[in-house]
N, C-alpha and C. Protein backbone atom coordinates (compact mmCIF):
# COMPACT_ATOMS: atom_id res chain seq x y z
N UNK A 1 -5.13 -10.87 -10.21
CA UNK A 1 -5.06 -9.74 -11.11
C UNK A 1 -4.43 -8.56 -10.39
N UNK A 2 -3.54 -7.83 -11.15
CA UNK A 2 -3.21 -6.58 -10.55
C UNK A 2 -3.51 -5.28 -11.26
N UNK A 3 -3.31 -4.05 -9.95
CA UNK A 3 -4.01 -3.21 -10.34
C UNK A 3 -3.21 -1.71 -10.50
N UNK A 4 -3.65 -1.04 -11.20
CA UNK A 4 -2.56 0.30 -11.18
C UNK A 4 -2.85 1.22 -9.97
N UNK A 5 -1.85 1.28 -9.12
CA UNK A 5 -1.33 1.59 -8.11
C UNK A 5 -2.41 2.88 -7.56
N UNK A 6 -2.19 3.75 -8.31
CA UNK A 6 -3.39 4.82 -8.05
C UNK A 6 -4.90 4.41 -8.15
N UNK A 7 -5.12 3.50 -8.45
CA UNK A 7 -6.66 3.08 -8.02
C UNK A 7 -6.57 2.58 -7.04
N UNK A 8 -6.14 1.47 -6.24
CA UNK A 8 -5.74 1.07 -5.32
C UNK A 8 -5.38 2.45 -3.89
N UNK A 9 -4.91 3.22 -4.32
CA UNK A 9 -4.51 4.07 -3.51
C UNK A 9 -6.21 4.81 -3.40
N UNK A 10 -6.93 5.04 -4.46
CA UNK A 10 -7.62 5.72 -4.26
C UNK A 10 -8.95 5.19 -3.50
N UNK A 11 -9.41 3.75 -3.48
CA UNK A 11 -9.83 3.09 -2.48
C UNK A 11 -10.04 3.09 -1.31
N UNK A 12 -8.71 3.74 -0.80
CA UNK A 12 -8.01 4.34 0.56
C UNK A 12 -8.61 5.38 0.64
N UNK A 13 -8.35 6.24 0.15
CA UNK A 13 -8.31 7.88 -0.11
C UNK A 13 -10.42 7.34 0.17
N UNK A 14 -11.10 7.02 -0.84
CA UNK A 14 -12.46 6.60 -0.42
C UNK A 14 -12.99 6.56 0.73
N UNK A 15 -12.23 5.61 0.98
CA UNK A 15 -12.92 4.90 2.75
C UNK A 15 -12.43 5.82 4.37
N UNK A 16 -11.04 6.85 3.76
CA UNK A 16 -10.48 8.00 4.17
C UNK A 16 -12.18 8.86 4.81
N UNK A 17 -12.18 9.08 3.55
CA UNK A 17 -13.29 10.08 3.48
C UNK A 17 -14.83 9.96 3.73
N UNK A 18 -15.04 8.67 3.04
CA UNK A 18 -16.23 8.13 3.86
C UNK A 18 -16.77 7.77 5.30
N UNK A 19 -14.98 7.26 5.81
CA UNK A 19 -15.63 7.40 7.60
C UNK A 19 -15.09 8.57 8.02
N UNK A 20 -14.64 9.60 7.17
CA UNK A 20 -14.27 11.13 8.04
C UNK A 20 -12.99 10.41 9.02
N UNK A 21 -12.03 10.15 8.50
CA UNK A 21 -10.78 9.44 8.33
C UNK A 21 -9.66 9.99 7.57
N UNK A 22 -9.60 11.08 6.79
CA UNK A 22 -8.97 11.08 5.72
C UNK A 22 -7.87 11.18 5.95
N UNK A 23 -6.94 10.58 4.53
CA UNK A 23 -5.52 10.22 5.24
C UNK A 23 -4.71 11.17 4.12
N UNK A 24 -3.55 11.15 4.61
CA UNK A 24 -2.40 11.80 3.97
C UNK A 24 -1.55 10.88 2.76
N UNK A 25 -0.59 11.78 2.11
CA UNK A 25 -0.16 10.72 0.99
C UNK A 25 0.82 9.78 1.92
N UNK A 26 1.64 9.88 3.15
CA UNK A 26 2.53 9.37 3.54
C UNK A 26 1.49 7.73 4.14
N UNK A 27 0.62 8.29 4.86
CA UNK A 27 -0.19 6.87 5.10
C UNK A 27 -0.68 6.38 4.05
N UNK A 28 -1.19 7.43 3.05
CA UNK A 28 -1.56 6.51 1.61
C UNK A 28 -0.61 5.65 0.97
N UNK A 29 0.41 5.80 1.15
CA UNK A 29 1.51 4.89 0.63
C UNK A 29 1.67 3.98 1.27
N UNK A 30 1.69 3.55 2.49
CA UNK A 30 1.76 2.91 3.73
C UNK A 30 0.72 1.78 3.73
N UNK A 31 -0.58 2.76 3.58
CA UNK A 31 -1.59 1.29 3.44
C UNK A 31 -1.59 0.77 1.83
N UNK A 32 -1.52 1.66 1.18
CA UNK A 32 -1.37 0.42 -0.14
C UNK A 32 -0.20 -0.55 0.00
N UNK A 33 1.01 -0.23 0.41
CA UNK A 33 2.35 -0.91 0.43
C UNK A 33 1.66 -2.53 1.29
N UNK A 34 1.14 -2.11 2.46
CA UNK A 34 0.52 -3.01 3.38
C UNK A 34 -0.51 -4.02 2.76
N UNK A 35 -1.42 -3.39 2.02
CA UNK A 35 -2.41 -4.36 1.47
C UNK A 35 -1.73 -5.19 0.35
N UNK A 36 -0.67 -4.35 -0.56
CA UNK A 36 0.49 -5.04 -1.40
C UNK A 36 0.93 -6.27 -0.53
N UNK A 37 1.34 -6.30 0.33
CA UNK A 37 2.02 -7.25 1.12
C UNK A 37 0.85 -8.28 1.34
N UNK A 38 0.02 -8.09 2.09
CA UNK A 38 -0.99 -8.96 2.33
C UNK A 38 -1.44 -9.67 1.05
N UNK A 39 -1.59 -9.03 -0.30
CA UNK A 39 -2.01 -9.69 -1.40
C UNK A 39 -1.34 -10.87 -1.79
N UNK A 40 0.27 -10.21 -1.87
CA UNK A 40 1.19 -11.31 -1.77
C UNK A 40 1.00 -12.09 -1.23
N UNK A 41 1.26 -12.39 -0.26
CA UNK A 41 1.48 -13.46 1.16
C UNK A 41 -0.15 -14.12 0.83
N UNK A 42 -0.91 -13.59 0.53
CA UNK A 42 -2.04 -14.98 0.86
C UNK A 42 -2.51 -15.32 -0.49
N UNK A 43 -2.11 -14.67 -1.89
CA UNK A 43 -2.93 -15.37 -2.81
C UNK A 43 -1.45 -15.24 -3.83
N UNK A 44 -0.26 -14.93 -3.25
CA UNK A 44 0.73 -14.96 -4.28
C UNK A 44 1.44 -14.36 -5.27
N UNK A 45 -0.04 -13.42 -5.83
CA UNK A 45 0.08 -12.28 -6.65
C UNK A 45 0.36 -11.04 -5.96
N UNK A 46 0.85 -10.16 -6.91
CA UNK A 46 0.84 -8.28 -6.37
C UNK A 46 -0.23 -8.10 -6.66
N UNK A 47 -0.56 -7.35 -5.89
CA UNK A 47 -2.11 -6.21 -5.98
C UNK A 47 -1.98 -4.80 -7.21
N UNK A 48 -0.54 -4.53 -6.97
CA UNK A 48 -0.29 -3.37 -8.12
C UNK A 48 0.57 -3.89 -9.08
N UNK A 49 0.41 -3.48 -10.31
CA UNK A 49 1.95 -3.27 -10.97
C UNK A 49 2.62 -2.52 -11.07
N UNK A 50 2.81 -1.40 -10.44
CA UNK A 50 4.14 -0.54 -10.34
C UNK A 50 4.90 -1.70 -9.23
N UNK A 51 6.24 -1.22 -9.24
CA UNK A 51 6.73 -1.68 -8.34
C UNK A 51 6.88 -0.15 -6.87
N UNK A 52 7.05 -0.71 -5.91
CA UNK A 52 7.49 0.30 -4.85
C UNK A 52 8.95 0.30 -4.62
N UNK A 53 9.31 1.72 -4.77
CA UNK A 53 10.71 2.21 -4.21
C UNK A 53 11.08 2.59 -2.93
N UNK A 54 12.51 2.11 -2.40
CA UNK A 54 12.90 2.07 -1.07
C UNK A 54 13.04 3.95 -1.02
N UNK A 55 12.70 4.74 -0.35
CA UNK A 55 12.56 6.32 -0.66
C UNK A 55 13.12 6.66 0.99
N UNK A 56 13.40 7.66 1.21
CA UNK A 56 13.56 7.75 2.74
C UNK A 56 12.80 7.58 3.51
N UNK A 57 11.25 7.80 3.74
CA UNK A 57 10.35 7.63 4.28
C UNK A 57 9.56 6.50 4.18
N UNK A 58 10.05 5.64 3.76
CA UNK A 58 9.59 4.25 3.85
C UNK A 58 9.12 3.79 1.65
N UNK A 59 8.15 3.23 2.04
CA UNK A 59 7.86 2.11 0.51
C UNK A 59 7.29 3.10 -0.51
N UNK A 60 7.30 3.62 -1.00
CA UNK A 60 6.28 4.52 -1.78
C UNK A 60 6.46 4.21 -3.58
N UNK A 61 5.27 4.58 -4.20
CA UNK A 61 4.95 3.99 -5.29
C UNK A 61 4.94 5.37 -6.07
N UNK A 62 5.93 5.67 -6.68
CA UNK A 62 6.16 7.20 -7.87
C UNK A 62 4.36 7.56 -8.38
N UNK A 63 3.45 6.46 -9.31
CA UNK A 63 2.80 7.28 -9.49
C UNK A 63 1.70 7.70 -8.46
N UNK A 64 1.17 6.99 -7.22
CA UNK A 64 0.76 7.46 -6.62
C UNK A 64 0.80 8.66 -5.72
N UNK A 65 2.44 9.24 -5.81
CA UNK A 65 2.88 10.02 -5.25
C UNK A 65 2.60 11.43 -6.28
N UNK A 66 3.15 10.68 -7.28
CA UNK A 66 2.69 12.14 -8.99
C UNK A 66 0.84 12.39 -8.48
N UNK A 67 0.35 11.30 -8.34
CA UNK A 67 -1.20 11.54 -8.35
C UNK A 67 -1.44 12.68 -7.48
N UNK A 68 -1.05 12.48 -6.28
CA UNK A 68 -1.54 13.03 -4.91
C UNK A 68 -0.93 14.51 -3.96
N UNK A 69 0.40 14.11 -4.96
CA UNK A 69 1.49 15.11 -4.40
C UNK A 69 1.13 16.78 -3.92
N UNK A 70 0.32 16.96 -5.07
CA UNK A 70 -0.37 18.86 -4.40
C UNK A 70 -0.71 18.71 -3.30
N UNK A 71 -1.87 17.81 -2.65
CA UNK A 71 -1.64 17.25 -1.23
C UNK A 71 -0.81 17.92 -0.01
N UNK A 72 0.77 17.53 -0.49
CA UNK A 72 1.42 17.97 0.33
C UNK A 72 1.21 16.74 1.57
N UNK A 73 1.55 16.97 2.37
CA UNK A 73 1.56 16.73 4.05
C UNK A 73 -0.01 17.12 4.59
N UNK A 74 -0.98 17.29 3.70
CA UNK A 74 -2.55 17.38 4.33
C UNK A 74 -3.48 16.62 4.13
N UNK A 75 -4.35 16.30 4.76
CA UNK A 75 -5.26 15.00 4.50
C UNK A 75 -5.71 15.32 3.03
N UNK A 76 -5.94 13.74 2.02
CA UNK A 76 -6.52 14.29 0.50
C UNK A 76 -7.83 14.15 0.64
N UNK A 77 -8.41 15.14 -0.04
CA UNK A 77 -9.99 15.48 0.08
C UNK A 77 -10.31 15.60 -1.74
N UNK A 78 -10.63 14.91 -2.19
CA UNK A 78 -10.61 14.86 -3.80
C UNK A 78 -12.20 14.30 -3.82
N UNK A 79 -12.60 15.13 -4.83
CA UNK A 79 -14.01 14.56 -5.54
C UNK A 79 -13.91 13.03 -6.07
N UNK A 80 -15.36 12.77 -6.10
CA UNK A 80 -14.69 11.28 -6.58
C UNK A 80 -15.49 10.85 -8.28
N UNK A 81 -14.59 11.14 -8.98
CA UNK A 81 -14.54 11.24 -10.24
C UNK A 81 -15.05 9.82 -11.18
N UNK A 82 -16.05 9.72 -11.88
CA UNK A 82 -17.09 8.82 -12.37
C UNK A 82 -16.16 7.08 -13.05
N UNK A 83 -15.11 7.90 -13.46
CA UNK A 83 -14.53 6.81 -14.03
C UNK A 83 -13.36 5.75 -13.00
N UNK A 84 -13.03 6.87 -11.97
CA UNK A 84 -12.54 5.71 -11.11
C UNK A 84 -13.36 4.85 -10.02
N UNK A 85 -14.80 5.30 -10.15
CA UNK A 85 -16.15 4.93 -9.38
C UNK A 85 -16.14 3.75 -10.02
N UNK A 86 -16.27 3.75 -10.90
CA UNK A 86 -16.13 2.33 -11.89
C UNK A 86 -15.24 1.48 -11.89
N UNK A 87 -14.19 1.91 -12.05
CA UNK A 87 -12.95 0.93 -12.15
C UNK A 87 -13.28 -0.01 -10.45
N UNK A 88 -13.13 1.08 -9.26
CA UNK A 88 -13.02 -0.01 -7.94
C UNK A 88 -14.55 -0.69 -8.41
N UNK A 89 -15.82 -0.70 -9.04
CA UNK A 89 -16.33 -1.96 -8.97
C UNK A 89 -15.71 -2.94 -9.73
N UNK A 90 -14.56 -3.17 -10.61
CA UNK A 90 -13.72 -4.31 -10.99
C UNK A 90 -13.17 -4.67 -10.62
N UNK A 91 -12.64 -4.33 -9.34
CA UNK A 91 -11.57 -5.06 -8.02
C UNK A 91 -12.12 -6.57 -8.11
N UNK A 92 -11.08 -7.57 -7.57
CA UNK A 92 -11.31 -9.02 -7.34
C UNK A 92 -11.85 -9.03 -5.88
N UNK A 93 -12.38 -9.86 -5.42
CA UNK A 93 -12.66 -9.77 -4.31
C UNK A 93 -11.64 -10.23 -3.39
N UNK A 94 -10.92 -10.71 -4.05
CA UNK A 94 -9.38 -11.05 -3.48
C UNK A 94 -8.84 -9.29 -3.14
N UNK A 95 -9.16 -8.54 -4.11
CA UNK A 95 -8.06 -7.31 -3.77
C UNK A 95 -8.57 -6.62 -2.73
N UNK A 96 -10.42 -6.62 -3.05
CA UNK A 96 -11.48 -5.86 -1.89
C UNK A 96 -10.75 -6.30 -0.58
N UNK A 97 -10.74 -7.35 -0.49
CA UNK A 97 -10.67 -8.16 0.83
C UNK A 97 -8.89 -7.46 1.45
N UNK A 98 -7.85 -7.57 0.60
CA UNK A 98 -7.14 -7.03 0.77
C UNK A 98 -6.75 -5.74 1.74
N UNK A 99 -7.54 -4.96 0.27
CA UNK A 99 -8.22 -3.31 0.66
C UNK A 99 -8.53 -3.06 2.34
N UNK A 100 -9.79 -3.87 2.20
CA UNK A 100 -10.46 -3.86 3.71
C UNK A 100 -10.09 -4.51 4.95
N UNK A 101 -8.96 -5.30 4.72
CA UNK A 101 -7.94 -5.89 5.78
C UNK A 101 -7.12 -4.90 6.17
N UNK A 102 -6.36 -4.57 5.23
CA UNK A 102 -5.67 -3.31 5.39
C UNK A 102 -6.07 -2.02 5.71
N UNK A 103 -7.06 -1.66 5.29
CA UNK A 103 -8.31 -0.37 6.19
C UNK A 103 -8.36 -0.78 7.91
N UNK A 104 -8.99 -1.68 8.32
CA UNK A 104 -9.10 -2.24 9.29
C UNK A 104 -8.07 -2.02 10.84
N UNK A 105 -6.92 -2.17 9.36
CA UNK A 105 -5.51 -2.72 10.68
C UNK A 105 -4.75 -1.44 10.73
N UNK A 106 -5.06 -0.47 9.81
CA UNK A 106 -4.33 0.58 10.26
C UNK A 106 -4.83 2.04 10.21
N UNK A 107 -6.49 1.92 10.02
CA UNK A 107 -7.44 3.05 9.57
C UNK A 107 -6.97 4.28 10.99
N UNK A 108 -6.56 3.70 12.31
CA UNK A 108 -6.51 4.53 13.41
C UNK A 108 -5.05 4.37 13.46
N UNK A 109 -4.10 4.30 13.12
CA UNK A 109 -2.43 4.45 13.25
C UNK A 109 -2.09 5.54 12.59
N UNK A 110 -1.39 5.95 13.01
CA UNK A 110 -0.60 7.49 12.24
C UNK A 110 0.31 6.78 11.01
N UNK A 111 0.39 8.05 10.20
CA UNK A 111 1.30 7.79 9.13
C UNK A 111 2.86 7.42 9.98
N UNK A 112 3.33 8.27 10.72
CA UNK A 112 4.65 8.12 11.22
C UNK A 112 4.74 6.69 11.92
N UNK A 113 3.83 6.12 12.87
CA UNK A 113 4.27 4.87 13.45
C UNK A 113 3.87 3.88 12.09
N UNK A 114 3.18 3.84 11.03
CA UNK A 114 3.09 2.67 10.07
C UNK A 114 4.64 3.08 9.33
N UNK A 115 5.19 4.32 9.28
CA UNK A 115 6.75 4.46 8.68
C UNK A 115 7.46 3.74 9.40
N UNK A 116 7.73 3.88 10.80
CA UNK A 116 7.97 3.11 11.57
C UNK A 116 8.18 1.82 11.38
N UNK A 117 6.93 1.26 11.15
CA UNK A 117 6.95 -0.07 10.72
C UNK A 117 7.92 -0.98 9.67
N UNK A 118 7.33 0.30 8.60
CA UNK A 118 8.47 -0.14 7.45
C UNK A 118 10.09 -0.41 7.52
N UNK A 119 10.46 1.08 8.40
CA UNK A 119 12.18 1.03 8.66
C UNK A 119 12.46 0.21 9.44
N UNK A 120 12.04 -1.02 9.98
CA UNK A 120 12.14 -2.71 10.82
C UNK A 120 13.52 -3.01 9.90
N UNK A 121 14.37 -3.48 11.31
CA UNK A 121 15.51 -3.99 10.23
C UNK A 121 15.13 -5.16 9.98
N UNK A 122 15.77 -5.63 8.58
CA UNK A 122 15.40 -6.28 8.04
C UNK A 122 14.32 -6.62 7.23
N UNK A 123 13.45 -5.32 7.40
CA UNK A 123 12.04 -5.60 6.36
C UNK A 123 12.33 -4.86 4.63
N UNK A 124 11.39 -5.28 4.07
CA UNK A 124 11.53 -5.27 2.57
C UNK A 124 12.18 -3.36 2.59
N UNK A 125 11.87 -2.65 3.55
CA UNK A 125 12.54 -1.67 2.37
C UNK A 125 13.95 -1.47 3.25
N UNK A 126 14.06 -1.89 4.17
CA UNK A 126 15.42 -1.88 4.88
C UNK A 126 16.56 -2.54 4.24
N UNK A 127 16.10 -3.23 3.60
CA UNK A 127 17.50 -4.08 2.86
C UNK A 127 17.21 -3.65 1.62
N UNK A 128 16.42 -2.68 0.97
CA UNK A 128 16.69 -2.29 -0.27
C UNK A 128 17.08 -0.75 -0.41
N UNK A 129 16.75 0.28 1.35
CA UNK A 129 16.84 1.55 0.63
C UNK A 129 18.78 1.91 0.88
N UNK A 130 19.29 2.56 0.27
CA UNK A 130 20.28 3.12 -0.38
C UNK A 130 20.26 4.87 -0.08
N UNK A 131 20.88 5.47 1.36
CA UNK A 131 20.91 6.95 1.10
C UNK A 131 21.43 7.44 -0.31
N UNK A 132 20.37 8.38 -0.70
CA UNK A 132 20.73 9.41 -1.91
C UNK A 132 21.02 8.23 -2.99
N UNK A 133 20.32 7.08 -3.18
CA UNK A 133 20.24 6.11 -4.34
C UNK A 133 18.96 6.40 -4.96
N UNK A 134 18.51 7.40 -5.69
CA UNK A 134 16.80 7.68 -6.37
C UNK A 134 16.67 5.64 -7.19
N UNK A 135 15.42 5.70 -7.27
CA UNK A 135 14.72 4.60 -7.67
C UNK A 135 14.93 3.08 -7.53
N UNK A 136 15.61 3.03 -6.30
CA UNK A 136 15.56 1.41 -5.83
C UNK A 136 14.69 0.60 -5.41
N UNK A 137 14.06 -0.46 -6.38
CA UNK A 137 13.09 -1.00 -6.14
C UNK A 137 13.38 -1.92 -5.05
N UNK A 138 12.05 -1.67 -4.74
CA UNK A 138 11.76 -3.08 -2.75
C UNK A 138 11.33 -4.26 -3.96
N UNK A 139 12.17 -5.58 -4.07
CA UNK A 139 11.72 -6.87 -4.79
C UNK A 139 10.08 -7.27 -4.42
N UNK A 140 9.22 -7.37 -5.36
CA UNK A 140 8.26 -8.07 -4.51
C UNK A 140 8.28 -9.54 -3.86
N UNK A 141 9.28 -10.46 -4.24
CA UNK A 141 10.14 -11.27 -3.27
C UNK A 141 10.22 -11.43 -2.14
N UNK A 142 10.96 -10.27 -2.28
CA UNK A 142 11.23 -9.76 -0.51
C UNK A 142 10.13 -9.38 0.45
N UNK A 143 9.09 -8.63 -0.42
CA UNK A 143 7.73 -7.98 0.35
C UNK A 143 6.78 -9.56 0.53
N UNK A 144 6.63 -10.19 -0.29
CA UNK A 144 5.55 -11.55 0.20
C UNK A 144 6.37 -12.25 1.04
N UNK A 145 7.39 -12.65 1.39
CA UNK A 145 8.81 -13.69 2.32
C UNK A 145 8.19 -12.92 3.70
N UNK A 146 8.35 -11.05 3.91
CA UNK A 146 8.32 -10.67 4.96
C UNK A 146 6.58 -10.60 5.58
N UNK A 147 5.50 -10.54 4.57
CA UNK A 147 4.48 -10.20 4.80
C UNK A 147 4.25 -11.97 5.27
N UNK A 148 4.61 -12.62 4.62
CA UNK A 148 4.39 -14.18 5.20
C UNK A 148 4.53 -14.47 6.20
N UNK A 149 5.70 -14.01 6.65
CA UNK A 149 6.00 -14.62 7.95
C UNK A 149 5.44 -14.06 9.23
N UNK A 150 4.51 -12.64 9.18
CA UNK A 150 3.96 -11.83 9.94
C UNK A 150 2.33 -12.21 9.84
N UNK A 151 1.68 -12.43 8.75
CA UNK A 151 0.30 -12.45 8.67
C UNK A 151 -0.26 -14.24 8.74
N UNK A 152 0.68 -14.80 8.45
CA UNK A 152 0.24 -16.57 8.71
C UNK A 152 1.88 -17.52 8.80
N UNK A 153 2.00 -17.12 9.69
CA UNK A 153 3.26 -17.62 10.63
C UNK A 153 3.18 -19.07 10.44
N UNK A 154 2.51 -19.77 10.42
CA UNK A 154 1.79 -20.73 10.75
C UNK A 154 1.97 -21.79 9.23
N UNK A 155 1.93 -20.89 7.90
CA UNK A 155 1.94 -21.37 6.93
C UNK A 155 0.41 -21.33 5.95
N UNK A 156 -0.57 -20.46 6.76
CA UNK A 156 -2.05 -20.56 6.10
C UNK A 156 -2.42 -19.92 5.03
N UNK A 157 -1.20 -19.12 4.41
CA UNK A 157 -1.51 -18.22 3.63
C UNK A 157 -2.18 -19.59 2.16
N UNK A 158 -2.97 -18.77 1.56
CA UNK A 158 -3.69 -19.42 0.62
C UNK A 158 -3.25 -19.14 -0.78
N UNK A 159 -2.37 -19.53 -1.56
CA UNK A 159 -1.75 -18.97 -3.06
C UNK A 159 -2.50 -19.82 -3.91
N UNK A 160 -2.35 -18.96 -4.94
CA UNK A 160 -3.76 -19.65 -6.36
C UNK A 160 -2.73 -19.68 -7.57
């Protein structure tokens, strides 16, 4: 099952704040893009349905960016509002697991070295971004092929 992008993001933004962690929109994009990938690669499906655009700064997802954007460049500190309290208890445990893989692996990395990550030649947004091209989507294709070959090299990924 997939999920709209800003819940997913806000998960993050949660666990941000709950371990006194809180992250910025540039890593917020970063770890959803990441747990996106991981969803792919081991159960097949996307985790969101927006798609993510190749942007200068790596993978980023328009509405999570509309969500968060007042933000700015400062950690998000947002109340946590009754109805999206609800929604993350409908996560799959496929996506939780996701979520919390991706918390895990990059809860202590800076936004700039997980950008880093992204601009890898040859990774999903390297062969899709386009200077001064607005809205070029990263294939999710391309994002499960690259997240595959990094998270179960081996071939263990598990698709349903």
């Amino acid at each position: 099952m997939s999920y709209r992008a800003p819940l997913i993001a806000y998960a993050f933004v949660k666990k941000g704040l709950e371990s006194d962690k809180p992250v910025t929109q540039m890593k917020l994009q970063k770890m959803v893009y990441f747990a996106h990938g991981y969803h792919l690669a081991k159960y097949g499906e996307p985790l969101i349905k927006e798609d993510f655009e190749a942007w200068q700064f790596g993978p980023v997802v328009p509405s999570i960016y509309n969500e968060f954007n007042l933000y700015g460049s400062d950690p998000i500190a947002l109340e946590e509002p009754t109805r999206v309290e609800h929604a993350l208890r409908t996560l799959s445990p496929e996506a939780q697991e996701a979520i919390d893989y991706t918390w895990e692996a990059t809860k202590d990395i800076s936004a700039y070295k997980l950008s880093g990550w992204t601009h890898k030649a040859n990774s999903p947004w390297a062969l899709a971004y386009r200077r001064n091209v607005p809205d070029t989507v990263i294939p999710n294709a391309d994002i499960k092929t690259y997240f595959t070959q990094f998270l179960f090299p081996n071939g263990e990924a598990a698709t349903h």
